[in-house]
N, C-alpha and C. Protein backbone atom coordinates (compact mmCIF):
# COMPACT_ATOMS: atom_id res chain seq x y z
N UNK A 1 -44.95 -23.38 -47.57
CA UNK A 1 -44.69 -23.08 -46.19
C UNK A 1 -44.84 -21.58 -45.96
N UNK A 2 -45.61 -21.17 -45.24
CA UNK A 2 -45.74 -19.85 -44.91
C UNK A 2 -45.02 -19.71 -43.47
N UNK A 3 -44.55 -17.89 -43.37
CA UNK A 3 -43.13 -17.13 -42.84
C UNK A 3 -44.09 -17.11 -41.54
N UNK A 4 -43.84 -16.14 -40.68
CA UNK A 4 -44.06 -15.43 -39.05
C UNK A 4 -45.07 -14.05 -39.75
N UNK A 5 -45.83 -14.29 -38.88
CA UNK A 5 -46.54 -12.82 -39.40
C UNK A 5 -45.63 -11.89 -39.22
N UNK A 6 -45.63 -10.78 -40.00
CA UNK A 6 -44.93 -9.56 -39.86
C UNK A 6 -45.17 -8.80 -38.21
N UNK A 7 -46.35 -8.43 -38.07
CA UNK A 7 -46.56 -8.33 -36.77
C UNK A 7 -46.10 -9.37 -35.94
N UNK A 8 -46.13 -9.97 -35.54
CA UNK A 8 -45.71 -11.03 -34.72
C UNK A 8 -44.07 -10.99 -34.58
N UNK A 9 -43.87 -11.04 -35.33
CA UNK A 9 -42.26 -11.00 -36.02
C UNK A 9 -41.74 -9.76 -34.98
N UNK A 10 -42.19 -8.70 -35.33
CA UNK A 10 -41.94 -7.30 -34.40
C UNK A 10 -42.26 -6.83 -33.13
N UNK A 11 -43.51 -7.67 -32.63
CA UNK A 11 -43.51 -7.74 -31.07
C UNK A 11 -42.71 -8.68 -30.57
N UNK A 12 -42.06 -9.58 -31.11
CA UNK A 12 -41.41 -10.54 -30.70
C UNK A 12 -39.88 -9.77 -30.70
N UNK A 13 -39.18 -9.02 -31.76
CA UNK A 13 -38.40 -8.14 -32.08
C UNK A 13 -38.47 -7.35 -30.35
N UNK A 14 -39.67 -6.61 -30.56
CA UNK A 14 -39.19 -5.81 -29.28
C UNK A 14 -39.09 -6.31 -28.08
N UNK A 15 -39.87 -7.18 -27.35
CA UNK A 15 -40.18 -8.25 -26.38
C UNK A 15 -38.32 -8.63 -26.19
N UNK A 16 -38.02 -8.95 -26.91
CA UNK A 16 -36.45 -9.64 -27.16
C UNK A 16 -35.59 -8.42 -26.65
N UNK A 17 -35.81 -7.11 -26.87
CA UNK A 17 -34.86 -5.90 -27.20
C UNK A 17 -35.19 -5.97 -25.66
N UNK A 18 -36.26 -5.68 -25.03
CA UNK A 18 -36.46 -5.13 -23.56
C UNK A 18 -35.78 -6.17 -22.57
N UNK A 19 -36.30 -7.03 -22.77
CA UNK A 19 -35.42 -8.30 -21.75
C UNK A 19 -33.89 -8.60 -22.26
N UNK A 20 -33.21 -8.07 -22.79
CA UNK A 20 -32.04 -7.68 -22.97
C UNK A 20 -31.75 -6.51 -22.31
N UNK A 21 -32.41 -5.62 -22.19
CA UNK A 21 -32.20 -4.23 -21.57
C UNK A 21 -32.18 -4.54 -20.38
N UNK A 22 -33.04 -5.12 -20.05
CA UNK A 22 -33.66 -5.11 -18.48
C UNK A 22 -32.55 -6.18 -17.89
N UNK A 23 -32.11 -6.60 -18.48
CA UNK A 23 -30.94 -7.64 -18.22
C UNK A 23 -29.87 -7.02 -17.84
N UNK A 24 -29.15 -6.17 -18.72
CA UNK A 24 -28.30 -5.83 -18.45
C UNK A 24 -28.34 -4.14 -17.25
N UNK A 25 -29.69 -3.95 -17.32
CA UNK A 25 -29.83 -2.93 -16.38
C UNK A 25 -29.88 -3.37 -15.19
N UNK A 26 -30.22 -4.40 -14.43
CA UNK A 26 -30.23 -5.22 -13.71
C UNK A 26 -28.36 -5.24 -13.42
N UNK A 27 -27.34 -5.83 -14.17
CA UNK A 27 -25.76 -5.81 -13.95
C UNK A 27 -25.69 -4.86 -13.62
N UNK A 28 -25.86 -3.44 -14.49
CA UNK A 28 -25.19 -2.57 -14.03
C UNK A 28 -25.79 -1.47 -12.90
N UNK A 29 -26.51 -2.02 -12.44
CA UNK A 29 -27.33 -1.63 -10.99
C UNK A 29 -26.13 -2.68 -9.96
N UNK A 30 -26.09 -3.41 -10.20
CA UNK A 30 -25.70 -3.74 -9.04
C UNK A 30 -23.70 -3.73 -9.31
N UNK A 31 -23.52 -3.99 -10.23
CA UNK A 31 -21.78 -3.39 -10.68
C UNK A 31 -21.53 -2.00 -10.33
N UNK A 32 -22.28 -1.21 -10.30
CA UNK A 32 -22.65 0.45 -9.51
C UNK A 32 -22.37 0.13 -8.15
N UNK A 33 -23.13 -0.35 -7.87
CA UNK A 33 -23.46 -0.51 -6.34
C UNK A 33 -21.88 -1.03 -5.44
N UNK A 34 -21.19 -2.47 -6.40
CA UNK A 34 -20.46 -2.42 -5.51
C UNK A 34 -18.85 -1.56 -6.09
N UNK A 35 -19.27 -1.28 -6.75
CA UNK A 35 -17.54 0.00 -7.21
C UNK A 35 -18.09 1.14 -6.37
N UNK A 36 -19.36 1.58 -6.36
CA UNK A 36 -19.45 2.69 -5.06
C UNK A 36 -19.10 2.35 -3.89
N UNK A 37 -19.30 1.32 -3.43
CA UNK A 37 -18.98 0.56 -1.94
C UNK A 37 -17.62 0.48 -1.71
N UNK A 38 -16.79 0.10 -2.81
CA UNK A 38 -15.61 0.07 -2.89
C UNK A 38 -14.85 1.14 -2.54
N UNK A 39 -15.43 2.63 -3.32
CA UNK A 39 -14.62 3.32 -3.41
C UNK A 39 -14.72 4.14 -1.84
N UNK A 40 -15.81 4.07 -1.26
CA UNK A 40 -16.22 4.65 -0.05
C UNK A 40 -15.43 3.96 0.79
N UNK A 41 -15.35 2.57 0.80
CA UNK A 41 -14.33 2.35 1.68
C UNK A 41 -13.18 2.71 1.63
N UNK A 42 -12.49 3.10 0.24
CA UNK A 42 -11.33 3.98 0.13
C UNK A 42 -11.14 5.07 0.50
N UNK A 43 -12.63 5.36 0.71
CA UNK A 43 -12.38 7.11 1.41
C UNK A 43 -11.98 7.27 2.31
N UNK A 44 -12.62 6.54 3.07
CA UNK A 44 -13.32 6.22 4.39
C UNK A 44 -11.43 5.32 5.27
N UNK A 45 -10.71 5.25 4.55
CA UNK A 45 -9.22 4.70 4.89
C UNK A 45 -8.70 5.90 4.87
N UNK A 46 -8.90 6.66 3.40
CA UNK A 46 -7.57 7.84 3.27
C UNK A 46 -7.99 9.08 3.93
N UNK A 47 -9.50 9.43 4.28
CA UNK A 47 -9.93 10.05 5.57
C UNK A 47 -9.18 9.60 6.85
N UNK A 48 -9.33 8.45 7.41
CA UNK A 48 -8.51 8.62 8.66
C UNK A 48 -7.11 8.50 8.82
N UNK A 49 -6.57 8.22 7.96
CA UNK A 49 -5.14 8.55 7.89
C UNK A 49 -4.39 9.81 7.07
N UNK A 50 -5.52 10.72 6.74
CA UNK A 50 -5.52 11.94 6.32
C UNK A 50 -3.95 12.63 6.63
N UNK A 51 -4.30 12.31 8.17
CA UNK A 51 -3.27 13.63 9.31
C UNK A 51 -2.43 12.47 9.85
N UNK A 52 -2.50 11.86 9.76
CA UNK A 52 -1.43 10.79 10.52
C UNK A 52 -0.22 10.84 10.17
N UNK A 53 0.82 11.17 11.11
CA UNK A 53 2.35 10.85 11.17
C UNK A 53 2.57 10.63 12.65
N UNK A 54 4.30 10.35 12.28
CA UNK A 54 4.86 9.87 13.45
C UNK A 54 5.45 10.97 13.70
N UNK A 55 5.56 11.32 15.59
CA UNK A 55 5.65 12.55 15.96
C UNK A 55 7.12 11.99 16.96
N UNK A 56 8.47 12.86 15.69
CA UNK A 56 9.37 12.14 17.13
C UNK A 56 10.00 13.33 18.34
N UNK A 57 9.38 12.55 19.47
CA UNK A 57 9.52 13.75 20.44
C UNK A 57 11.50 13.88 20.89
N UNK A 58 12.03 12.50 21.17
CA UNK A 58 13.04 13.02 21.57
C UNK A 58 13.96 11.96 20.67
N UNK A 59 15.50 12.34 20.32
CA UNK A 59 16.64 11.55 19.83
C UNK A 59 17.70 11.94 20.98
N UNK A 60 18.33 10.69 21.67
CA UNK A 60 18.88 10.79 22.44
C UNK A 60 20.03 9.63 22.26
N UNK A 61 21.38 9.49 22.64
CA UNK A 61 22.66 8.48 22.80
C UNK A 61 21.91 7.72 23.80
N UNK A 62 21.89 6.29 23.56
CA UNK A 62 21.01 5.45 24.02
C UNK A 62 22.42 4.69 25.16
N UNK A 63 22.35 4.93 26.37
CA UNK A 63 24.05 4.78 27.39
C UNK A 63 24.00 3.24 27.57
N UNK A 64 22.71 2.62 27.54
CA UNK A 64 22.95 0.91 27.99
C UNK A 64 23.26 0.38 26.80
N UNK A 65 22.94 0.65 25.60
CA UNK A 65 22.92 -0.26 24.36
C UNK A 65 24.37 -0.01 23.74
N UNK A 66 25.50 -0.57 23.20
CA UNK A 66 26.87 -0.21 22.81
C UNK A 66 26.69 1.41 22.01
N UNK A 67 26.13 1.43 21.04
CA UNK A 67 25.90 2.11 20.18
C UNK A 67 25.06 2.57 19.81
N UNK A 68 23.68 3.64 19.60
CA UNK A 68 22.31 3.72 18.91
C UNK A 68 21.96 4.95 19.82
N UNK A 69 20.66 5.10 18.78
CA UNK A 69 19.81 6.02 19.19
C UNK A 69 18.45 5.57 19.56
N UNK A 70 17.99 6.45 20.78
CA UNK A 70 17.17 5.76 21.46
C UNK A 70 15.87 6.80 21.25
N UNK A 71 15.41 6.68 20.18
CA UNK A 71 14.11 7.53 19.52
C UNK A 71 12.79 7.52 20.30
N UNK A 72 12.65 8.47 20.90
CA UNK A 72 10.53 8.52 21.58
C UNK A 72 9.94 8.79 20.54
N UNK A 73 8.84 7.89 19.66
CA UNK A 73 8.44 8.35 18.92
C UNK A 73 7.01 8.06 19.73
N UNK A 74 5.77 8.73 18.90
CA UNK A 74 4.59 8.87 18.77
C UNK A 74 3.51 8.53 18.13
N UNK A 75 2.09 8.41 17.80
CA UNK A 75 1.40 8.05 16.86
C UNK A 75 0.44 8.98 17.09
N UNK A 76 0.86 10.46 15.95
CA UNK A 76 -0.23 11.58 15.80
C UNK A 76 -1.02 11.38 14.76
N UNK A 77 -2.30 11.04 15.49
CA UNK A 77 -3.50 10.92 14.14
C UNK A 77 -3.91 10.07 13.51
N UNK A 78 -3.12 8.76 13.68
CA UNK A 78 -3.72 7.15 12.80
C UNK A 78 -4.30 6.82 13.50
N UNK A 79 -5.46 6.20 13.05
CA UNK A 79 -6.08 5.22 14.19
C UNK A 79 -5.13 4.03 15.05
N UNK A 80 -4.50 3.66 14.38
CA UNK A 80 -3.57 2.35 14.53
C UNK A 80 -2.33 2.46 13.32
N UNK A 81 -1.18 2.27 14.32
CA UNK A 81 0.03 2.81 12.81
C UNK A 81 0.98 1.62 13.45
N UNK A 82 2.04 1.12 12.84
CA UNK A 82 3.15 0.22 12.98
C UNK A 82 4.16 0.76 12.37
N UNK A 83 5.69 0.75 13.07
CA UNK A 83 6.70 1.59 12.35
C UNK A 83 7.79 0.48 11.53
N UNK A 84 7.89 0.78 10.48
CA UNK A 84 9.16 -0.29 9.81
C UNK A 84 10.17 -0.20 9.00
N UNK A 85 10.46 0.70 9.44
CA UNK A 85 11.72 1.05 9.44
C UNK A 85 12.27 2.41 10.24
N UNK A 86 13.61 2.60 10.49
CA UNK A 86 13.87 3.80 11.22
C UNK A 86 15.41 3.74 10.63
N UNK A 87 16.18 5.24 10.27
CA UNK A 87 17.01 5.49 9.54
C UNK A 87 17.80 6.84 9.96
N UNK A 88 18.92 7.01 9.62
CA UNK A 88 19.37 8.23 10.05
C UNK A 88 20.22 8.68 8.63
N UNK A 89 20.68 9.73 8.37
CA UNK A 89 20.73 10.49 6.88
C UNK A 89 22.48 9.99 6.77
N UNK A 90 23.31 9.23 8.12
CA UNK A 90 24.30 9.01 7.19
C UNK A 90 24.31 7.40 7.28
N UNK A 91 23.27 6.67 6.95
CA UNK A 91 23.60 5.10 6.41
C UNK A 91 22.41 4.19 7.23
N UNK A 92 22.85 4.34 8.46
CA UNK A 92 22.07 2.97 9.67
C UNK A 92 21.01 3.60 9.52
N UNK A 93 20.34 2.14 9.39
CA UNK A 93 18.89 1.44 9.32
C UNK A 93 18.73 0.11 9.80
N UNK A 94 17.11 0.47 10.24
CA UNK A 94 16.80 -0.56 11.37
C UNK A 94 15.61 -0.81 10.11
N UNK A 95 15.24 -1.86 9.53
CA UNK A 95 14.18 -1.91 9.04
C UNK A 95 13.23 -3.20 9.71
N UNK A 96 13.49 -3.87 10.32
CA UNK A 96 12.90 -4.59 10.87
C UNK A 96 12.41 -4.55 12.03
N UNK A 97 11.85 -3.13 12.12
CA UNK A 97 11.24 -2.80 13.83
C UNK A 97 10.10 -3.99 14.20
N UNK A 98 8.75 -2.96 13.45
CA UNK A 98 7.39 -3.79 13.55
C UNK A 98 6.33 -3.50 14.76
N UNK A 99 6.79 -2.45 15.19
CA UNK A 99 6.79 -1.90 16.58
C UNK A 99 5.04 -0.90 15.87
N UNK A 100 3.92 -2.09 17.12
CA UNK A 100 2.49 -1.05 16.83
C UNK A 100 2.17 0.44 17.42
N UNK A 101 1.87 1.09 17.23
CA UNK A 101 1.13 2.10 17.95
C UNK A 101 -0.15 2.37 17.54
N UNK A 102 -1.19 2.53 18.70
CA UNK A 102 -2.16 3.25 19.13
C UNK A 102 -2.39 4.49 19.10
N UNK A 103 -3.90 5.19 18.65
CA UNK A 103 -3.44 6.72 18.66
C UNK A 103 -2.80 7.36 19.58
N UNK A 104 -2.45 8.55 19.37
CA UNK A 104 -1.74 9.07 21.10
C UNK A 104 -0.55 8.30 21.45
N UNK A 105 0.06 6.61 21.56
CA UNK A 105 0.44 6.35 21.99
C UNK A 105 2.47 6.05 22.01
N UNK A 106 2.96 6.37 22.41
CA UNK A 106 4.62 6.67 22.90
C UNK A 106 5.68 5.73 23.01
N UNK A 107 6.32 5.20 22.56
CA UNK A 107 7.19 4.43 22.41
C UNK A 107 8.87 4.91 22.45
N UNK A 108 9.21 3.95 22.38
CA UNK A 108 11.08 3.75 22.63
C UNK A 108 11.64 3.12 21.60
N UNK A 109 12.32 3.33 20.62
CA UNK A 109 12.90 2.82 19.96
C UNK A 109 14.14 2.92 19.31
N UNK A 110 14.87 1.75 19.25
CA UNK A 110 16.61 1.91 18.97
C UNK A 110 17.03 1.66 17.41
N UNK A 111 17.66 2.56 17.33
CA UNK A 111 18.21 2.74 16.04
C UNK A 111 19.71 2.51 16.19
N UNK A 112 20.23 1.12 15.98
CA UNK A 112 21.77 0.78 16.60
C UNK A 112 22.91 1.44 15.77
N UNK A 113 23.71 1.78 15.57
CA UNK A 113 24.82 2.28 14.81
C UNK A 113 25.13 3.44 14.71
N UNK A 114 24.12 4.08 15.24
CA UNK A 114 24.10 5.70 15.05
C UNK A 114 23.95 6.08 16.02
N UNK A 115 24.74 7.60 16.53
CA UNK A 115 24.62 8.40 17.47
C UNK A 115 24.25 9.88 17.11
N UNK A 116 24.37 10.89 18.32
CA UNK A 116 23.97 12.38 17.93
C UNK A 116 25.24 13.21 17.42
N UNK A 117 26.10 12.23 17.69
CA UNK A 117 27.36 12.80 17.35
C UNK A 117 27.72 12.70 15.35
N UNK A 118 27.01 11.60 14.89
CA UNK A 118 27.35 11.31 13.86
C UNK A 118 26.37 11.96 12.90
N UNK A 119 25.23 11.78 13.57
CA UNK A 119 24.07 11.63 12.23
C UNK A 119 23.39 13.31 12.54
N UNK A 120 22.46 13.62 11.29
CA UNK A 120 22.36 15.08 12.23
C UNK A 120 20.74 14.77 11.80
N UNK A 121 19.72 13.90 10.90
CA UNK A 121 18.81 13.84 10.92
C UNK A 121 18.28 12.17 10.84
N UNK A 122 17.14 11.56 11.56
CA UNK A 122 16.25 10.61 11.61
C UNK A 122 15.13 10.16 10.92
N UNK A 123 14.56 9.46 10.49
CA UNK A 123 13.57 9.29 9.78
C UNK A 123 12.69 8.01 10.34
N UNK A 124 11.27 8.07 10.38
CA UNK A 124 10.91 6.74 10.95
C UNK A 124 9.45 7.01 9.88
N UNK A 125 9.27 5.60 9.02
CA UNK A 125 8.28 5.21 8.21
C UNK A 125 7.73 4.12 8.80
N UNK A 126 6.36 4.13 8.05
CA UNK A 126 5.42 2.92 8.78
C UNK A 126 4.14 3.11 7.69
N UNK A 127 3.14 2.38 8.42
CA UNK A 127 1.92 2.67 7.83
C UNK A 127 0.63 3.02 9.00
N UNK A 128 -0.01 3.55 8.27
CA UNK A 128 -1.28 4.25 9.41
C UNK A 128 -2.49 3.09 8.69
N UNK A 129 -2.94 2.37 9.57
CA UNK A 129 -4.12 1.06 9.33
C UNK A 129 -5.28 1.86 9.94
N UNK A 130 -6.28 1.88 8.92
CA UNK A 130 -7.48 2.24 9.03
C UNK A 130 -8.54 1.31 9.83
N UNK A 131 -9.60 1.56 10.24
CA UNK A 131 -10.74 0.99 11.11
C UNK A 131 -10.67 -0.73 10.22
N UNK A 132 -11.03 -0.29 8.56
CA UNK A 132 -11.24 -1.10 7.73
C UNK A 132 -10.19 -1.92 7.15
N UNK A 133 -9.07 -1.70 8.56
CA UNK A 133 -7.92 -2.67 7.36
C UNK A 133 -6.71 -2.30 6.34
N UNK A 134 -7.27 -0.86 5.78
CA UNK A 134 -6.98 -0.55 4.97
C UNK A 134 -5.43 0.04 5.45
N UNK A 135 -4.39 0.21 4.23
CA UNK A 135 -3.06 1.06 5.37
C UNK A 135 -2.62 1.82 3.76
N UNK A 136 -1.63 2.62 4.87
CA UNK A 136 -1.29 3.86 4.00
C UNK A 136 -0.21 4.06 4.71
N UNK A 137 1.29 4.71 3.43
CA UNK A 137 2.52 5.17 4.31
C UNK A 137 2.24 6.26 5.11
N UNK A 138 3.08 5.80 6.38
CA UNK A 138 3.15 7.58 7.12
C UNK A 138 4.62 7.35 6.93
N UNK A 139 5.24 8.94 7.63
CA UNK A 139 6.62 8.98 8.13
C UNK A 139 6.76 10.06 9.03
N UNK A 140 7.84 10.44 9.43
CA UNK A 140 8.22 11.26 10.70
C UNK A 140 9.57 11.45 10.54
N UNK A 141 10.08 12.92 10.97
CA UNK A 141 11.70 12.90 10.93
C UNK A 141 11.79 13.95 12.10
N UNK A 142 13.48 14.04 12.27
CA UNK A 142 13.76 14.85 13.32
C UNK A 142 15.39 15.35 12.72
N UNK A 143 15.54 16.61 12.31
CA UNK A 143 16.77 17.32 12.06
C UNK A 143 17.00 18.03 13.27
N UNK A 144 18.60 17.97 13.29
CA UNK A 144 19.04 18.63 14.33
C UNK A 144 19.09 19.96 14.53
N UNK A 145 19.02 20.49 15.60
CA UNK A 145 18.41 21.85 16.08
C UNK A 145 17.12 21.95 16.23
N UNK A 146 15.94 20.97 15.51
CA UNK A 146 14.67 21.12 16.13
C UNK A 146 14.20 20.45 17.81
N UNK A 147 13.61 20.82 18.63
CA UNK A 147 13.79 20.77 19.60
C UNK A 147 13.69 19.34 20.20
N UNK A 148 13.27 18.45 19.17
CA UNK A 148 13.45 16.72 19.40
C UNK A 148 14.82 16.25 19.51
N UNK A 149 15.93 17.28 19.00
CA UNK A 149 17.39 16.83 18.86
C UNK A 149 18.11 17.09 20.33
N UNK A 150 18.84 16.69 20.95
CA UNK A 150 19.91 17.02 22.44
C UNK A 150 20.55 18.05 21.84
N UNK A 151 20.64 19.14 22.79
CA UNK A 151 21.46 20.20 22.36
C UNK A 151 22.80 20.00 22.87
């Protein structure tokens, strides 16, 4: 019984080596392609929520509600942000707001248990939602004596 020609043997050798190459160059052309896509859309989220927070303009004793603070907050810089939670530095929390905002756009919101008398700083967290879906924490606060506080 006679073997494979030697030649034969070795174009066949390389023939084998290239379509293996070309195989896997082929995956990782396109495994490139979508981890770049991926990550651009990550940019492309933490770009527009870059500058985004919540801007709180006023803390005020809220007179219809028994008890609370009646927070104007804002939405500086997210495309689209939702707030969820709101807090003041001695205990009360509202975490179940859920309350959307629009860029630019101004809201009312009550923080029950707390007044200006008790608490001396606010806090309101959320997330800033990108074009793509994507979200990211914001937050916002207001200590007293800055000009968001009732003098």
């Amino acid at each position: 019984m006679k073997g494979i020609n030697p030649l034969i043997a070795s174009v066949l050798l390389i023939a084998f080596t290239v379509a293996v190459g070309g195989i896997i160059s082929l995956w990782l052309t396109s495994f490139s392609k979508v981890m770049t896509s991926k990550a651009e859309s990550t940019s492309i989220a933490s770009s527009e929520c870059a500058g985004a927070y919540f801007d709180i303009i006023t803390v005020n004793d809220d007179n219809v509600a028994t008890n609370g603070l009646l927070i104007a907050v804002r939405n500086s810089g997210a495309p689209n942000s939702t707030i969820s939670s709101i807090a003041d530095d001695v205990g009360d929390v509202n975490s179940s707001v859920g309350i959307s905002l629009s860029l630019g756009e101004a809201k009312k919101v009550l923080l029950n248990g707390s007044s200006v008398a008790s608490a001396s700083k606010v806090f309101i967290t959320g997330l800033c939602i990108s074009s793509g879906g994507q979200t990211q924490p914001i937050t916002g606060s207001c200590i007293k004596g800055e000009s968001c506080w009732p003098t």
